[in-house]
PDB file of N, CA and C in Angstrom:
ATOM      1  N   UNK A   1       0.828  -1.218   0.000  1.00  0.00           N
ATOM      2  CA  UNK A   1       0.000   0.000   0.000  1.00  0.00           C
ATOM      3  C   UNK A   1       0.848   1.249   0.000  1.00  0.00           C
ATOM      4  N   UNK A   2       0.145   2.246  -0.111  1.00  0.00           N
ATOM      5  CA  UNK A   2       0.811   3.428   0.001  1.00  0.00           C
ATOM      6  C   UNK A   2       1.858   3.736   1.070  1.00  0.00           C
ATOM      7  N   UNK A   3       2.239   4.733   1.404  1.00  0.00           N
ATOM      8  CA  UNK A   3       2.776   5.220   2.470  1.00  0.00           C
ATOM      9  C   UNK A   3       1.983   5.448   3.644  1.00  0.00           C
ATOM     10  N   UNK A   4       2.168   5.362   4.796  1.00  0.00           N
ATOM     11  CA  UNK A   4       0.965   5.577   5.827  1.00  0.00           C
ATOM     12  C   UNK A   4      -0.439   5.160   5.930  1.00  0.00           C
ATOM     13  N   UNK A   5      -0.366   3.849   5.055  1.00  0.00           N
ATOM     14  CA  UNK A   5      -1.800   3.119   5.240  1.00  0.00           C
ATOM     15  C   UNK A   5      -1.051   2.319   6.714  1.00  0.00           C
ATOM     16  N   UNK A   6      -1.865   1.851   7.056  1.00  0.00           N
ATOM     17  CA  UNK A   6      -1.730   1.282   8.613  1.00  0.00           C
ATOM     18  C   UNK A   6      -1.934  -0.417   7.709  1.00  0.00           C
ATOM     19  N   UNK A   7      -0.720  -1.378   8.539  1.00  0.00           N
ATOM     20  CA  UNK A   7      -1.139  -2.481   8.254  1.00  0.00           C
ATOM     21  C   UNK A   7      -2.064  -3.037   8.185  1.00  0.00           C
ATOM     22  N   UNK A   8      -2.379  -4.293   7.224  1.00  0.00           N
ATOM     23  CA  UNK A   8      -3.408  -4.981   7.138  1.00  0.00           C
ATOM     24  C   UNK A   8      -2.921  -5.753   8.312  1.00  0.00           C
ATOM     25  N   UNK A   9      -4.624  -6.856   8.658  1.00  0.00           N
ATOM     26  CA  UNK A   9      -4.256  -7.425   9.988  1.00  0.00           C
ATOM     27  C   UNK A   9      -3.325  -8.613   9.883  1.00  0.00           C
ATOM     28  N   UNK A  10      -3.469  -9.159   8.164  1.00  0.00           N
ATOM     29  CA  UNK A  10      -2.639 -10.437   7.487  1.00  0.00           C
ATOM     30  C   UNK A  10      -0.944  -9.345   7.793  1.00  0.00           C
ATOM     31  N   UNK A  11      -1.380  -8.295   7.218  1.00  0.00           N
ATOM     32  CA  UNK A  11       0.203  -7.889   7.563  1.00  0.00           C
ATOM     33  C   UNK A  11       1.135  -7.899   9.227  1.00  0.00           C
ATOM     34  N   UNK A  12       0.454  -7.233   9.810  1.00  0.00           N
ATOM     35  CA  UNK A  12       0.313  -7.213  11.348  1.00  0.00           C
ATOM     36  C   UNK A  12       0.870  -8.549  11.999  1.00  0.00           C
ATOM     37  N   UNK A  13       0.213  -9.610  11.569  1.00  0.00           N
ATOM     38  CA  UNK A  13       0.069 -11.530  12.201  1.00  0.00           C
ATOM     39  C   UNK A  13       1.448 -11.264  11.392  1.00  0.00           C
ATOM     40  N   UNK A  14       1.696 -11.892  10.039  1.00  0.00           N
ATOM     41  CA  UNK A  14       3.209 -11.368   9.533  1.00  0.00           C
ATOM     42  C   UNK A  14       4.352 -10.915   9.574  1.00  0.00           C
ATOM     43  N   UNK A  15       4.031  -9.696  10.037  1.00  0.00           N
ATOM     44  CA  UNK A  15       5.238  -9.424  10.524  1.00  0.00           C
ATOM     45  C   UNK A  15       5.430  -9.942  12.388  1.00  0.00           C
ATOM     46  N   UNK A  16       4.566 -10.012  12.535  1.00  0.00           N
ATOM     47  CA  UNK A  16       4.939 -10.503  14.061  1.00  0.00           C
ATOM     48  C   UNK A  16       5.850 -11.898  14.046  1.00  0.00           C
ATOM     49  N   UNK A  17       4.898 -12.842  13.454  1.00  0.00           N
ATOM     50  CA  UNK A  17       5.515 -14.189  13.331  1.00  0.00           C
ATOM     51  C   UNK A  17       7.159 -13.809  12.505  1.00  0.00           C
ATOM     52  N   UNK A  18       7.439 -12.964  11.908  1.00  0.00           N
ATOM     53  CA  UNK A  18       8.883 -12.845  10.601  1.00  0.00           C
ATOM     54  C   UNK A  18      10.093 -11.979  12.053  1.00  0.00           C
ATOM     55  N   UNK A  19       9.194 -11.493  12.919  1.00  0.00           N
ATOM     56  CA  UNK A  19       9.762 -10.592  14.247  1.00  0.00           C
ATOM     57  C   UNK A  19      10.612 -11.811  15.308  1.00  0.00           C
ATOM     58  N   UNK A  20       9.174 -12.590  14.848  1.00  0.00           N
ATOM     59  CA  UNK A  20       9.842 -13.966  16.073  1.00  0.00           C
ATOM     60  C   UNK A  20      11.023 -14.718  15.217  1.00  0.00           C
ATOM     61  N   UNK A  21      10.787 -15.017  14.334  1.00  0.00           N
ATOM     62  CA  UNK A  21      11.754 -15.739  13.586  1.00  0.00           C
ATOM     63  C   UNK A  21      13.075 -15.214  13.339  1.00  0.00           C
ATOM     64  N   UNK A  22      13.112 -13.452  13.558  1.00  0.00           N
ATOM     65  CA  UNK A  22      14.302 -12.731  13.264  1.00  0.00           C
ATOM     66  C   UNK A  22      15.088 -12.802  14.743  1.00  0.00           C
ATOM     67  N   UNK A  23      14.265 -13.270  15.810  1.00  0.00           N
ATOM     68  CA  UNK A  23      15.209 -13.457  16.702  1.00  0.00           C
ATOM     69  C   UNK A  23      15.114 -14.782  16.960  1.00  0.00           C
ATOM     70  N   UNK A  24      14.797 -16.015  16.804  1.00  0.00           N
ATOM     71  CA  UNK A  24      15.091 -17.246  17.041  1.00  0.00           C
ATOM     72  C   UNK A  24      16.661 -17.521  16.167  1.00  0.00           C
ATOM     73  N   UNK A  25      16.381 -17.079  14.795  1.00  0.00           N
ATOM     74  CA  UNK A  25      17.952 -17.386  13.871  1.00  0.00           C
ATOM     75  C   UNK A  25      18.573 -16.551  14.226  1.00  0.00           C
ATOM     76  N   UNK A  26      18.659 -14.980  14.431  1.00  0.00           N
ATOM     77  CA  UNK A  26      19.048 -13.711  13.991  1.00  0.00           C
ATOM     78  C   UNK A  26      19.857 -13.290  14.941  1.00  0.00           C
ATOM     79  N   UNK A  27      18.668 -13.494  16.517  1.00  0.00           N
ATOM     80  CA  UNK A  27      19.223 -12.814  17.256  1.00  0.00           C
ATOM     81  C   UNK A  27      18.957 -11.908  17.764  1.00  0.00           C
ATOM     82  N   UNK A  28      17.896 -10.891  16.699  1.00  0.00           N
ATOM     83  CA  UNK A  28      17.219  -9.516  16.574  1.00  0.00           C
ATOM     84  C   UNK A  28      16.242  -9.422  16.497  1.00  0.00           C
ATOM     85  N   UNK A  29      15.085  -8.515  16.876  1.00  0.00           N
ATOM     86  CA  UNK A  29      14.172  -8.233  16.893  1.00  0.00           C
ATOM     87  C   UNK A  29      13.848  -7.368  16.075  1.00  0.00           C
ATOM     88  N   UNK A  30      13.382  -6.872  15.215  1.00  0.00           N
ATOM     89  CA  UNK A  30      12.843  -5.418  14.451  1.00  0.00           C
ATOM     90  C   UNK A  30      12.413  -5.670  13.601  1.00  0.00           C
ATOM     91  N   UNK A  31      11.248  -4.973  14.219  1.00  0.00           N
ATOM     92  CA  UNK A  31       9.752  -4.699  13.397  1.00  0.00           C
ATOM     93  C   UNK A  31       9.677  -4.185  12.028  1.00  0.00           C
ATOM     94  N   UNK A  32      10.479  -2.685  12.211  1.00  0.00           N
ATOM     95  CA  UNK A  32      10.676  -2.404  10.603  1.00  0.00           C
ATOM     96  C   UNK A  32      10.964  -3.278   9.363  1.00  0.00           C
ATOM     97  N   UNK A  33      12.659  -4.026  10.125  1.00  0.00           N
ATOM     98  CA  UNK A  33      12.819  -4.917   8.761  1.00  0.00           C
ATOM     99  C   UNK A  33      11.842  -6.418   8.371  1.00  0.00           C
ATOM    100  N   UNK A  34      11.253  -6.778   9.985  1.00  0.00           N
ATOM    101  CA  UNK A  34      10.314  -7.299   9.742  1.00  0.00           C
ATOM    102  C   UNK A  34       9.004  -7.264   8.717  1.00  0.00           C
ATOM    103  N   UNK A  35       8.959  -5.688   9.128  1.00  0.00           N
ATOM    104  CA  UNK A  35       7.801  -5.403   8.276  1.00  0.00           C
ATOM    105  C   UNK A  35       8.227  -5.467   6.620  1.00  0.00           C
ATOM    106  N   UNK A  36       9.603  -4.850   6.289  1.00  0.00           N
ATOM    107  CA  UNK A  36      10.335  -4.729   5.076  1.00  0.00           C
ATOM    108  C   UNK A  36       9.651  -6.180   4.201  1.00  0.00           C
ATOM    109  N   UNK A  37      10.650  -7.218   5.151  1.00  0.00           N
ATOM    110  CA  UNK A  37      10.425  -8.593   4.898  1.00  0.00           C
ATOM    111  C   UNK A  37       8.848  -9.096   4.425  1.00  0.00           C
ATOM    112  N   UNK A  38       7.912  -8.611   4.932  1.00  0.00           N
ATOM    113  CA  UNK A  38       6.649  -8.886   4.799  1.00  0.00           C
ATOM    114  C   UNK A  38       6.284  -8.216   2.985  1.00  0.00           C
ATOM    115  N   UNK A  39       6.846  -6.896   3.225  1.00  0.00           N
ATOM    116  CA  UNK A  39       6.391  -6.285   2.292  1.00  0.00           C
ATOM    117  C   UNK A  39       7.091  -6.894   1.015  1.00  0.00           C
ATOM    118  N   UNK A  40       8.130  -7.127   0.909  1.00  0.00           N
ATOM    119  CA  UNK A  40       8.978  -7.975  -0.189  1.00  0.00           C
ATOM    120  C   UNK A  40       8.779  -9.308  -0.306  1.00  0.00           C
ATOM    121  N   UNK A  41       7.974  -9.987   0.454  1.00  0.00           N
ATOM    122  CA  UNK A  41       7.360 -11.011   0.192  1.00  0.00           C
ATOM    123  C   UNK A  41       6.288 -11.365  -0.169  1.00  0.00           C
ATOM    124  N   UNK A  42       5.303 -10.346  -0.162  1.00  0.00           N
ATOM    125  CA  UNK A  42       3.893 -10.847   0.421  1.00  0.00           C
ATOM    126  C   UNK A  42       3.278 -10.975  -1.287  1.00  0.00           C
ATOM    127  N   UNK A  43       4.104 -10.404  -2.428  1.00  0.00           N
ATOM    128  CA  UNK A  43       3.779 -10.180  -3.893  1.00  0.00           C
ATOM    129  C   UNK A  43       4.355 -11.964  -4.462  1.00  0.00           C
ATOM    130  N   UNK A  44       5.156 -12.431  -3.572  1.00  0.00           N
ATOM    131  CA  UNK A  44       6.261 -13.429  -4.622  1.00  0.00           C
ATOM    132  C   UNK A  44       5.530 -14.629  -4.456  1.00  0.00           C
ATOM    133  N   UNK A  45       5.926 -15.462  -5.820  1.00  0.00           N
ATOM    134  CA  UNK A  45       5.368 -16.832  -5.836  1.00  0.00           C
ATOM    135  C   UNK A  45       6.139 -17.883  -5.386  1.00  0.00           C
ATOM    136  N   UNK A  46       6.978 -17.646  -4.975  1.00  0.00           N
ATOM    137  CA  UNK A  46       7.908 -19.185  -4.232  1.00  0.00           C
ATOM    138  C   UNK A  46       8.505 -18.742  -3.190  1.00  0.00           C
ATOM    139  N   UNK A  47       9.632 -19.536  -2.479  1.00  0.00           N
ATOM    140  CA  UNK A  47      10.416 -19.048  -1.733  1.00  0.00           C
ATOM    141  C   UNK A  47      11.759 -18.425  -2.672  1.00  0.00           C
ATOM    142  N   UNK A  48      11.922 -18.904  -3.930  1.00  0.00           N
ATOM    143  CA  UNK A  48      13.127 -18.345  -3.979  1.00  0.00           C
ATOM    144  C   UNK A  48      12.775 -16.773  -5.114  1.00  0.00           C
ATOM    145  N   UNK A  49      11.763 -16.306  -4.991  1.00  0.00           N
ATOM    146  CA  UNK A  49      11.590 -15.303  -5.301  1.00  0.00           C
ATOM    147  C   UNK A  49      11.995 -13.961  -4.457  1.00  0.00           C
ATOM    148  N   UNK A  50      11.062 -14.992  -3.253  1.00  0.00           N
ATOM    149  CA  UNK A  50      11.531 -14.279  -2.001  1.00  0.00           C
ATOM    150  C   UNK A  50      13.037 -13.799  -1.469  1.00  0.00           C
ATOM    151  N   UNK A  51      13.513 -14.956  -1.537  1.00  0.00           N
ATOM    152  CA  UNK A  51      15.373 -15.216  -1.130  1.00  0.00           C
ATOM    153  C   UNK A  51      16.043 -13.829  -2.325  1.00  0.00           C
ATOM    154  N   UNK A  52      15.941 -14.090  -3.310  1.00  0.00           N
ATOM    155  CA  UNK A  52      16.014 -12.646  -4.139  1.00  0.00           C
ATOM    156  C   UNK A  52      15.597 -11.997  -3.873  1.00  0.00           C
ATOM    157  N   UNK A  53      14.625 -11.562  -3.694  1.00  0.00           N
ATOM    158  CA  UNK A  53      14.213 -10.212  -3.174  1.00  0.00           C
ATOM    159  C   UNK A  53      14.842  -9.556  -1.947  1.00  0.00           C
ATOM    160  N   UNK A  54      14.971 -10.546  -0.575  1.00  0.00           N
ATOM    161  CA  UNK A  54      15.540 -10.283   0.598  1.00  0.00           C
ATOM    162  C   UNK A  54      17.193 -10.109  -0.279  1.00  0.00           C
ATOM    163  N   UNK A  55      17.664 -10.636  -1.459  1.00  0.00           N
ATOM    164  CA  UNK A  55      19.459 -10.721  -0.802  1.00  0.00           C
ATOM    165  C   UNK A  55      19.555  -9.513  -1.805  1.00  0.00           C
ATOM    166  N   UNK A  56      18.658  -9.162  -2.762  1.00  0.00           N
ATOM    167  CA  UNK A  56      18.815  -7.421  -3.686  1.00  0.00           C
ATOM    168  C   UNK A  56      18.481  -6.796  -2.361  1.00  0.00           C
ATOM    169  N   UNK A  57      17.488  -6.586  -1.548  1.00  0.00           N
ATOM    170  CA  UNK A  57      17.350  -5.530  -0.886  1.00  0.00           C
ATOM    171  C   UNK A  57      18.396  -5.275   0.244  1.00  0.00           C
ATOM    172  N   UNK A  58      18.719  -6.549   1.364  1.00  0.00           N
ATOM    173  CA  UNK A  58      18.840  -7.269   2.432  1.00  0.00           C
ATOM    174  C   UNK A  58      19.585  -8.107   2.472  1.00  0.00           C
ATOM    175  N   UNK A  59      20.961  -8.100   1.642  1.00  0.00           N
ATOM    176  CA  UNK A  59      22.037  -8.642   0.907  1.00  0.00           C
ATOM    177  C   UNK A  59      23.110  -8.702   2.306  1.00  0.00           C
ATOM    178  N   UNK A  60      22.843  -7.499   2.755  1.00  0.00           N
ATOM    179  CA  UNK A  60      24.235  -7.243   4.371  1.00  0.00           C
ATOM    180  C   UNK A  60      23.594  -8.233   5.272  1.00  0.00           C
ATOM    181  N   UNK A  61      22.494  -8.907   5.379  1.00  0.00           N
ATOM    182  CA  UNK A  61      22.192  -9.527   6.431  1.00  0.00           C
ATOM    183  C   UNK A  61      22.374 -11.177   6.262  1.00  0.00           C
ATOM    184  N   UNK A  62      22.907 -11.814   4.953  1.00  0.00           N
ATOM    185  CA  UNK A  62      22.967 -12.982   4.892  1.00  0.00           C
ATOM    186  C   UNK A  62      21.972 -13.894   5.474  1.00  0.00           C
ATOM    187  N   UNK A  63      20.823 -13.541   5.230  1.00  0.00           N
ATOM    188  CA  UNK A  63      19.913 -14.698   5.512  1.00  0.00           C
ATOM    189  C   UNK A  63      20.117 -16.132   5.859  1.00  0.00           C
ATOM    190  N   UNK A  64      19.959 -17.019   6.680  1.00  0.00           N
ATOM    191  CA  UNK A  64      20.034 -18.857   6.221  1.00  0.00           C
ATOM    192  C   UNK A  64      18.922 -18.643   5.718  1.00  0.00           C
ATOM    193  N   UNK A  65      19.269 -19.985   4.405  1.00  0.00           N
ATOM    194  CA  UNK A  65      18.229 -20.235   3.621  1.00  0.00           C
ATOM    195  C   UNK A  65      16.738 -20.993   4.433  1.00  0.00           C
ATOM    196  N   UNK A  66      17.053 -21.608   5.749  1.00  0.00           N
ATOM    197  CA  UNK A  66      16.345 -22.543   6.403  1.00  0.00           C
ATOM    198  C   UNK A  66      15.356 -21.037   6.496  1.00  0.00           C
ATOM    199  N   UNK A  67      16.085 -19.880   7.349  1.00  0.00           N
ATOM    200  CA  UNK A  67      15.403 -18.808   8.074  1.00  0.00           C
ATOM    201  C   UNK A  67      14.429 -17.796   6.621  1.00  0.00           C
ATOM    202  N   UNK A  68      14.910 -18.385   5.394  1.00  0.00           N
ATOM    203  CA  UNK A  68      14.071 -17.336   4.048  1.00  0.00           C
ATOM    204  C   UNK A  68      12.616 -18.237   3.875  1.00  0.00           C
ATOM    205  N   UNK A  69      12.911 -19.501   4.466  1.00  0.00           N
ATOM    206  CA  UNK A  69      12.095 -20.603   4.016  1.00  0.00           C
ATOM    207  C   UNK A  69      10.467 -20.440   5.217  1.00  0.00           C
ATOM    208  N   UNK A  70      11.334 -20.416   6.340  1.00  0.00           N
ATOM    209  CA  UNK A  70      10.159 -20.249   7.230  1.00  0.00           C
ATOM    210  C   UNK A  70       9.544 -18.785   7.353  1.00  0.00           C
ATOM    211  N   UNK A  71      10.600 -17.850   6.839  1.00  0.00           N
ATOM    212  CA  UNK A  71       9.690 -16.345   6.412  1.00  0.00           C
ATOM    213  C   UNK A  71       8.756 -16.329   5.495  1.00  0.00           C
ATOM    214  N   UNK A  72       9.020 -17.437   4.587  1.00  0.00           N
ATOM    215  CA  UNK A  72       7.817 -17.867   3.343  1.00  0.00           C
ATOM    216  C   UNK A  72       6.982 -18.690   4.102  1.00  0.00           C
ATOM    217  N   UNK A  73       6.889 -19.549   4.847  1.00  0.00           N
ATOM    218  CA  UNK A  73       5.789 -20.315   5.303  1.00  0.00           C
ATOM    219  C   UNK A  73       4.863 -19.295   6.277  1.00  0.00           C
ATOM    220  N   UNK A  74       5.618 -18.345   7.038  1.00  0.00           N
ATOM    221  CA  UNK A  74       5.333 -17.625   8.164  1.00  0.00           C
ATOM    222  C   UNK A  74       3.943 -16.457   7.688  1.00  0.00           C
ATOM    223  N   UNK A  75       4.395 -15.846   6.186  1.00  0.00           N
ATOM    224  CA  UNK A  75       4.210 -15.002   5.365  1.00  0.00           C
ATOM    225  C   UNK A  75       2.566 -15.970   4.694  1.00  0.00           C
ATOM    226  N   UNK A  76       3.143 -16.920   4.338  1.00  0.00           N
ATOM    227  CA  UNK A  76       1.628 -18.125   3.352  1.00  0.00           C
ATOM    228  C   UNK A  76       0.580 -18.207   4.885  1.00  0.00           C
ATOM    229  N   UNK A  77       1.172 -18.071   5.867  1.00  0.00           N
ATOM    230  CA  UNK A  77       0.135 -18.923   6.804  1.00  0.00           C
ATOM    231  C   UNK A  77      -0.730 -17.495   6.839  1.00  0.00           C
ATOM    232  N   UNK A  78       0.103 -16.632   7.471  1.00  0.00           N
ATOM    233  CA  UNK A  78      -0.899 -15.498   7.736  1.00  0.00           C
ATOM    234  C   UNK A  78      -1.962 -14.579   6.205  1.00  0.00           C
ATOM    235  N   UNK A  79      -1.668 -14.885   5.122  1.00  0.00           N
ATOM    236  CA  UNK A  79      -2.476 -14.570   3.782  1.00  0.00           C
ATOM    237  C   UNK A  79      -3.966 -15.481   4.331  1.00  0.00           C
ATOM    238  N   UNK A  80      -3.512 -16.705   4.188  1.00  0.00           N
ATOM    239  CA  UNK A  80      -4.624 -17.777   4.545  1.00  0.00           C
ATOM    240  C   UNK A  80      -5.226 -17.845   5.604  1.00  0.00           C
ATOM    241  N   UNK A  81      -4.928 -16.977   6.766  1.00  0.00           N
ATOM    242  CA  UNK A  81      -5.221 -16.621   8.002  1.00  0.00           C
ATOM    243  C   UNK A  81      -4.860 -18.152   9.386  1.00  0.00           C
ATOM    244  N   UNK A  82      -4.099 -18.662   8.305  1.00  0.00           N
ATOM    245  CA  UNK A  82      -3.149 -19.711   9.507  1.00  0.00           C
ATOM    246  C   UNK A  82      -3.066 -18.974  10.847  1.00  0.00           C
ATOM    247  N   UNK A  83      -2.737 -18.711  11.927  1.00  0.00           N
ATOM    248  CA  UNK A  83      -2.107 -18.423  12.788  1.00  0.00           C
ATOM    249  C   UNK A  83      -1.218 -19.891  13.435  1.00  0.00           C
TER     250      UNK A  83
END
């Protein structure tokens, strides 16, 4: 969305779950790049669309591929309203 639309609630669940996951592998917590992550994912059709997208944008952070994989599952559950 635009600038200053307020998350959707699929976005919201999303980035929370991509928040937890950035500190189980990471270490780190943050919401922003969390949210980044959401937003560069939430368009792509696989995981390795995704993994490109994170290593053009998000290239300094060396992702594990295990940790791009469960940002894609994390990302599919909350569209479908998984929690």
């Amino acid at each position: 969305g635009a600038m200053g639309d307020l998350p959707s609630a699929f976005e919201e669940k999303a980035i929370e779950k991509v928040d937890d996951l950035l500190e189980s592998y990471m270490g780190i917590r943050d919401t922003e790049l969390a949210a980044t992550m959401v937003e560069l994912g939430k368009d792509k059709r696989n995981p390795d669309e995704l993994a490109e997208a994170l290593d053009e944008r998000l290239g300094d952070f060396a992702f594990p591929d295990e940790f791009v994989f469960d940002v894609w599952g994390a990302i599919g559950d909350a569209k479908v309203g998984r929690y």
